[in-house]
C-alpha atoms as a PDB file:
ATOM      1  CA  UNK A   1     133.231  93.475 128.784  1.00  0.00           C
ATOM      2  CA  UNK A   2     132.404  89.833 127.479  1.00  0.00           C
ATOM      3  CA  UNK A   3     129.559  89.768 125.136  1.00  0.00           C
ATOM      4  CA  UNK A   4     127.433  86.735 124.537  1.00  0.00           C
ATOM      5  CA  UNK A   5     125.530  86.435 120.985  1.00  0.00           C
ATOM      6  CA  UNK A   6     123.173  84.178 119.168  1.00  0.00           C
ATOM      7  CA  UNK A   7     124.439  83.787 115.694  1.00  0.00           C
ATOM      8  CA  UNK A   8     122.213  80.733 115.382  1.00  0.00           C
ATOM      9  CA  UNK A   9     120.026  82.775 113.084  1.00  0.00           C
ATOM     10  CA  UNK A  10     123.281  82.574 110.516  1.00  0.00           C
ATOM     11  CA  UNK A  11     122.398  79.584 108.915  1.00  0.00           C
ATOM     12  CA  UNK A  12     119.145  80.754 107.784  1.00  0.00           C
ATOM     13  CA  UNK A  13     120.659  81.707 104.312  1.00  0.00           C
ATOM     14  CA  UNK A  14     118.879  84.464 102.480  1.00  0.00           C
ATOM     15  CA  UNK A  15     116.579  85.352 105.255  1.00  0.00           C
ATOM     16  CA  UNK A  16     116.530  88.700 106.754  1.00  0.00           C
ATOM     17  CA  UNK A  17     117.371  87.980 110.497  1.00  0.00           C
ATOM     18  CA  UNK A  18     120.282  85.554 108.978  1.00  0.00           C
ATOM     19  CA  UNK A  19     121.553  88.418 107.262  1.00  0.00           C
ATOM     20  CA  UNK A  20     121.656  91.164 109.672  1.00  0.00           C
ATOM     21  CA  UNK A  21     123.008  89.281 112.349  1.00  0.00           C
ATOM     22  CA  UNK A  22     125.764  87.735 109.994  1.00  0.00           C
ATOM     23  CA  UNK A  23     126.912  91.330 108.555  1.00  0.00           C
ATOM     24  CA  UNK A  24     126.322  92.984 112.254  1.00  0.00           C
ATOM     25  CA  UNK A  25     128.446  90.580 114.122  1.00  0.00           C
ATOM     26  CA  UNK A  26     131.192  90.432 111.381  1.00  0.00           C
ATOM     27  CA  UNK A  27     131.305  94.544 111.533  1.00  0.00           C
ATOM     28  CA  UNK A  28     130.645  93.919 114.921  1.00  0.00           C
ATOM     29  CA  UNK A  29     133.579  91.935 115.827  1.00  0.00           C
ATOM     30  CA  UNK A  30     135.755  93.455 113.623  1.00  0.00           C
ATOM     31  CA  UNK A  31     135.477  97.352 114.315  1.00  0.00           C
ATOM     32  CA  UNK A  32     135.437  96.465 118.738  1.00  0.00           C
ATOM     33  CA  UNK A  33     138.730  95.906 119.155  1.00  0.00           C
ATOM     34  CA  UNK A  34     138.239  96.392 123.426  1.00  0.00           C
ATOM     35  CA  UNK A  35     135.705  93.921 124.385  1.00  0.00           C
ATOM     36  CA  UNK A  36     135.427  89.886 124.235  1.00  0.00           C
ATOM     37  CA  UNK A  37     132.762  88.090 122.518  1.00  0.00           C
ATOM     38  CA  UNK A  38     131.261  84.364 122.928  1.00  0.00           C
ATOM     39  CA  UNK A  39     129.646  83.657 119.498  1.00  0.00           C
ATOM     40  CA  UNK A  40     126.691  81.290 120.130  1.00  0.00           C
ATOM     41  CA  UNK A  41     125.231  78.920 117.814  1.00  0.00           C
ATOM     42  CA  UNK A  42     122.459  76.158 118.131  1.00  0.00           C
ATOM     43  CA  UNK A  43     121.741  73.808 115.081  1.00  0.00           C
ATOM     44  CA  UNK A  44     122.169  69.819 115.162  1.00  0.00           C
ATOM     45  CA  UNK A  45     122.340  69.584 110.973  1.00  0.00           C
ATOM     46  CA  UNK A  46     124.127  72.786 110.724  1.00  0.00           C
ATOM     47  CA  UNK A  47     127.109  73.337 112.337  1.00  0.00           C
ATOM     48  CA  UNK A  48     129.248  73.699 109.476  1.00  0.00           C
ATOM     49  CA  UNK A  49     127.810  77.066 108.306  1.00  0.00           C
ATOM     50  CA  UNK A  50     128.083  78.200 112.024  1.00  0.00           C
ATOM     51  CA  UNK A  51     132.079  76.943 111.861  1.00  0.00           C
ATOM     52  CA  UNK A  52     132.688  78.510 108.366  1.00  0.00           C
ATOM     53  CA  UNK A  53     130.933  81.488 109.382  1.00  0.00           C
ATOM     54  CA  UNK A  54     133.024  82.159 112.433  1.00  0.00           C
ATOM     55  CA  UNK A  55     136.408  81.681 109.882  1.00  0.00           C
ATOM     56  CA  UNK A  56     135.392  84.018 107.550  1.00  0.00           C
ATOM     57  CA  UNK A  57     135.043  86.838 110.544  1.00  0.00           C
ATOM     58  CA  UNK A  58     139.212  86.430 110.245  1.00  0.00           C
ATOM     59  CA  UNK A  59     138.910  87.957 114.034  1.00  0.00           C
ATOM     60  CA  UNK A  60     141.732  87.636 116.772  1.00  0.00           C
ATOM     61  CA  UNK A  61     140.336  84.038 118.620  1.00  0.00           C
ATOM     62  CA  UNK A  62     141.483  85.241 121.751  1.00  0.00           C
ATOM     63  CA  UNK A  63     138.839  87.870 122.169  1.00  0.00           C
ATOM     64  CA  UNK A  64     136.260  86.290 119.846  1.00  0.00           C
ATOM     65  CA  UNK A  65     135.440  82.230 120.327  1.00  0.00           C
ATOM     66  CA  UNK A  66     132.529  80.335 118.926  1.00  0.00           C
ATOM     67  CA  UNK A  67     130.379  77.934 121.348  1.00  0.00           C
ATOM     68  CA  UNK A  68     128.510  75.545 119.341  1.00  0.00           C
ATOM     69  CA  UNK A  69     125.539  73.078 121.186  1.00  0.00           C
ATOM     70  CA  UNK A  70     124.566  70.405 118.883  1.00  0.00           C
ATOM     71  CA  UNK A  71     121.065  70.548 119.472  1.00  0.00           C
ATOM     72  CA  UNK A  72     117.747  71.674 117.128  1.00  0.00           C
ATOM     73  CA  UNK A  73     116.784  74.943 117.453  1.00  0.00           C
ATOM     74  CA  UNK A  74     113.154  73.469 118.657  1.00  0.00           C
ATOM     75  CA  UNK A  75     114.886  72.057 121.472  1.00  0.00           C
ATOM     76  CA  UNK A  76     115.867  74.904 122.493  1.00  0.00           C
ATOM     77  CA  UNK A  77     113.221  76.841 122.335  1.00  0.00           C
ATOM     78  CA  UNK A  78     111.346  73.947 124.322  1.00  0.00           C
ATOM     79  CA  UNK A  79     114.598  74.246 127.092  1.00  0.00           C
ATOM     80  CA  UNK A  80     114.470  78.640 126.986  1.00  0.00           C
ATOM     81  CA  UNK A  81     111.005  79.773 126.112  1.00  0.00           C
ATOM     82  CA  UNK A  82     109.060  76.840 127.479  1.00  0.00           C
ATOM     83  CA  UNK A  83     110.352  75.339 130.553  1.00  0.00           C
ATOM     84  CA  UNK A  84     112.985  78.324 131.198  1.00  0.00           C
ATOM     85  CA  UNK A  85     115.961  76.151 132.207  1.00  0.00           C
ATOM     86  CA  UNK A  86     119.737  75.920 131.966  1.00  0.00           C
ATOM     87  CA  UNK A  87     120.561  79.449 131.413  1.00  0.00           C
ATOM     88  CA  UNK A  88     123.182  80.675 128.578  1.00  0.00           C
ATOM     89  CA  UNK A  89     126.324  81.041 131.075  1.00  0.00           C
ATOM     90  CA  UNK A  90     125.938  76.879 131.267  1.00  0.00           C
ATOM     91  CA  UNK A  91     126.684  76.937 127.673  1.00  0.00           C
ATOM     92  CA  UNK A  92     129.083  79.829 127.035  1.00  0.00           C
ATOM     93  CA  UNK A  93     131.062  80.325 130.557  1.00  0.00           C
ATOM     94  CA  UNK A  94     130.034  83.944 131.709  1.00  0.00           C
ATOM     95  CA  UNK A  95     128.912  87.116 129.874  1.00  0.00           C
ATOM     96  CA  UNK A  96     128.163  90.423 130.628  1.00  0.00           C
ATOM     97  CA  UNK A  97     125.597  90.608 128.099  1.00  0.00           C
ATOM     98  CA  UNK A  98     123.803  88.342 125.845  1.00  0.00           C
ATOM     99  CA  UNK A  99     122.259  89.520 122.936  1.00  0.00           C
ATOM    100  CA  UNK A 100     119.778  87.217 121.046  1.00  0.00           C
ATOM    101  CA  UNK A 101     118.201  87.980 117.690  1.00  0.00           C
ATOM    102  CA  UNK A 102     115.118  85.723 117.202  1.00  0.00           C
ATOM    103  CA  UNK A 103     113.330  85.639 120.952  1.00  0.00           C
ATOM    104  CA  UNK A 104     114.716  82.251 121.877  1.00  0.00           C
ATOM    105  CA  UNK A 105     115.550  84.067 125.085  1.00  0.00           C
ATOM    106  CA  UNK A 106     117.587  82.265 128.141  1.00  0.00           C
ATOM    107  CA  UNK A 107     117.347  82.507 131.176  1.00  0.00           C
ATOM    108  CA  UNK A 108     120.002  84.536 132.561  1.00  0.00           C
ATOM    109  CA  UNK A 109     122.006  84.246 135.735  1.00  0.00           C
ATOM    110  CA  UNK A 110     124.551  87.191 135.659  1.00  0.00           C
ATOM    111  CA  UNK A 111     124.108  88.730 132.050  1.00  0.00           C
ATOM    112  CA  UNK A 112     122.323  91.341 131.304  1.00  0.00           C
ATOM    113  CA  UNK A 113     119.757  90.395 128.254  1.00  0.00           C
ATOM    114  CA  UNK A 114     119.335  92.677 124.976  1.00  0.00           C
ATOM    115  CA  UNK A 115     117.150  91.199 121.590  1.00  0.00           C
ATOM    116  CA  UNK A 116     116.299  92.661 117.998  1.00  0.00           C
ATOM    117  CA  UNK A 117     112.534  93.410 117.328  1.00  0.00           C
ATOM    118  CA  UNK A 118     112.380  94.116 113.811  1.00  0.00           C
ATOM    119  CA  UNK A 119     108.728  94.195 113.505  1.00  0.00           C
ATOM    120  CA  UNK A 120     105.639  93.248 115.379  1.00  0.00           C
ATOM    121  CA  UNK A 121     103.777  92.112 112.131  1.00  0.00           C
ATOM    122  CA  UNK A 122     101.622  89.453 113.780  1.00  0.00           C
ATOM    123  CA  UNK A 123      99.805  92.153 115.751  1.00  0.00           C
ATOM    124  CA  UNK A 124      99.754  94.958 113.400  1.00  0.00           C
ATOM    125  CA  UNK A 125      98.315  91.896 110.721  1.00  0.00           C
ATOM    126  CA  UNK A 126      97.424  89.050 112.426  1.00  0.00           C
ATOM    127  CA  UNK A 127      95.117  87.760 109.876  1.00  0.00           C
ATOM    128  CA  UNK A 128      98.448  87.339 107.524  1.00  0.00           C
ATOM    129  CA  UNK A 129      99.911  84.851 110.138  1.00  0.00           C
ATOM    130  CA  UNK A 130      98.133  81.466 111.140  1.00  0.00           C
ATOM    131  CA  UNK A 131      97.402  81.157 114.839  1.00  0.00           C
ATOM    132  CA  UNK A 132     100.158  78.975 115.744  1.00  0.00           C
ATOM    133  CA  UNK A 133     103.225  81.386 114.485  1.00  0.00           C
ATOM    134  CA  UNK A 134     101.212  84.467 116.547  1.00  0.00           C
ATOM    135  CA  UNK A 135     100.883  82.305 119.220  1.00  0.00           C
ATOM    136  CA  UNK A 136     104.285  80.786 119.203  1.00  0.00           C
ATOM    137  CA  UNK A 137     106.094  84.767 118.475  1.00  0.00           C
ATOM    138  CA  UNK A 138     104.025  86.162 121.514  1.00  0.00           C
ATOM    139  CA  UNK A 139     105.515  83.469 124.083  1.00  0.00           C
ATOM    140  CA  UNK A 140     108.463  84.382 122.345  1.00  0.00           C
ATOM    141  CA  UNK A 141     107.814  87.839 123.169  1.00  0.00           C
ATOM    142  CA  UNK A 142     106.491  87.875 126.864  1.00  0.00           C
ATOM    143  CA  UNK A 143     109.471  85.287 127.650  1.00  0.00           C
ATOM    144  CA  UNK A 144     112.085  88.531 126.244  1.00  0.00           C
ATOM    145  CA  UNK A 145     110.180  90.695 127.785  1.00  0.00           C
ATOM    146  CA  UNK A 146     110.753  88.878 131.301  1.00  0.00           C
ATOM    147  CA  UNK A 147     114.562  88.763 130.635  1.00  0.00           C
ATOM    148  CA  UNK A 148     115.684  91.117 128.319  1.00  0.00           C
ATOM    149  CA  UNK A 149     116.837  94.690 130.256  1.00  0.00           C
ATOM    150  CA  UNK A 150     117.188  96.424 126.074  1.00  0.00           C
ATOM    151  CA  UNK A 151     115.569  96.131 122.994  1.00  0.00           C
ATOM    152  CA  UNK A 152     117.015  97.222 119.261  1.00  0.00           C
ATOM    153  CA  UNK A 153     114.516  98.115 117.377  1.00  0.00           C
ATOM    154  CA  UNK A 154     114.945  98.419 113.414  1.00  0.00           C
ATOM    155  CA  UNK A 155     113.191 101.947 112.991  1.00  0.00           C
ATOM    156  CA  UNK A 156     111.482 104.933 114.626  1.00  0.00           C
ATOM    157  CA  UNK A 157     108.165 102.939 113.580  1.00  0.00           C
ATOM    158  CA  UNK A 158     108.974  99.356 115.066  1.00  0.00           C
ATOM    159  CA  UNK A 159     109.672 101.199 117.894  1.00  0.00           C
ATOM    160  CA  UNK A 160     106.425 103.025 118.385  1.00  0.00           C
ATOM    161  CA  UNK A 161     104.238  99.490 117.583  1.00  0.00           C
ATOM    162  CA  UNK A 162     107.064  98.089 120.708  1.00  0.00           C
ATOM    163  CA  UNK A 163     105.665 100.663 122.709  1.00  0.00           C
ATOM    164  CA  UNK A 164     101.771 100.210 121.544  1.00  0.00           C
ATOM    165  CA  UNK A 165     101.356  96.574 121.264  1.00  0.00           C
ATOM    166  CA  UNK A 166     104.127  95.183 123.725  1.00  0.00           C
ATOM    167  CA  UNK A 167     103.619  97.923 126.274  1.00  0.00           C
ATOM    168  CA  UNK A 168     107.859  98.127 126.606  1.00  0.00           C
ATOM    169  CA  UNK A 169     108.977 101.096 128.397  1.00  0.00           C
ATOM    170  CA  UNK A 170     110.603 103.362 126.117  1.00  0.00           C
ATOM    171  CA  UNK A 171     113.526 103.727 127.861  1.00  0.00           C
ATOM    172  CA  UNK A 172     113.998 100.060 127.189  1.00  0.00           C
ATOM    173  CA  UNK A 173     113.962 101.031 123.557  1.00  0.00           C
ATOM    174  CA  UNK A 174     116.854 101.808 121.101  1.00  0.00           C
ATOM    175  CA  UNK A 175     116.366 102.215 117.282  1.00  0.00           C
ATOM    176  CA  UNK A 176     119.221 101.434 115.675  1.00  0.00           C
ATOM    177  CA  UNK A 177     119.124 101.146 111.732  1.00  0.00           C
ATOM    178  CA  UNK A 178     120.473  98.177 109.939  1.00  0.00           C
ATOM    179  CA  UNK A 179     122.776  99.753 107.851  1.00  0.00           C
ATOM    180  CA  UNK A 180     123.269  97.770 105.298  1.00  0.00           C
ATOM    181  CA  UNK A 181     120.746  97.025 102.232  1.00  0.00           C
END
């Protein structure tokens, strides 16, 4: 199987997303030694730390590559979330899957879309979050929704608010812990 993921999230440095999808990728990448994965990164100042990144994996570049578009995350989600053109495969040749970790969700052709919901904060406390982050995370949201077929979720809890507040089928659903402080 070919895997597609957004690492773009990596050069976030000391942010939670940044680090679980840095350590889950490396383990990731380095524990599957059967299927191929397409390592994904958008960032225009950036690229370095998605380059560097990608060498310290130490993986076998025949089954693991990294596809870097020089463009601003914004654009991006203006292209994915937004408009809802040029789908990943455009970028990264195809994928079975394509796994995204901060809801800038692409259209899809052929893949089969997964995403990370770690928390649904901005509904459980939306009077901690000014209106243009909700409003921004819940076109974020509906736009996954549309195109994702699974969602991780970080605990037994995000999971349940998925299921209240997002009205995801549960079947859809997956908890599966970080693992890693």
């Amino acid at each position: 199987m070919r895997i597609g993921i957004d690492i773009s999230q990596i050069v976030y440095e000391g942010t939670g997303v940044g680090n679980y999808v840095r350590r889950l990728v490396s383990e990731l990448v380095n524990l599957d030694k059967t299927n191929s994965y397409v390592l994904f990164g958008a960032s225009l100042r950036q690229q370095g730390k998605l380059l560097s990144y990608y060498r310290s994996l130490h993986c076998d570049s025949s089954r693991v590559r990294l596809c870097v578009l020089p463009i601003p995350p914004t654009l991006l989600d203006l292209l994915w979330n937004i408009l809802h053109v040029l789908s990943i495969e455009r970028f990264i040749g195809h994928v079975d899957v394509f796994w995204s970790s901060d809801w800038t969700q692409p259209p899809l052709h052929h893949a089969r879309g997964i995403t990370t919901i770690h928390d649904v904060s901005i509904f459980r406390y939306p009077k901690s979050f000014s209106n243009t982050i909700i409003n921004v995370q819940k076109r974020r949201l509906e736009q996954a929704k549309k195109e994702c077929d699974a969602f991780l979720c970080d605990s037994l809890v995000t999971k349940q608010d998925v299921i209240d507040f997002l009205h995801i089928e549960a079947k859809k659903l997956h908890v599966v812990y970080p693992g890693f402080s």
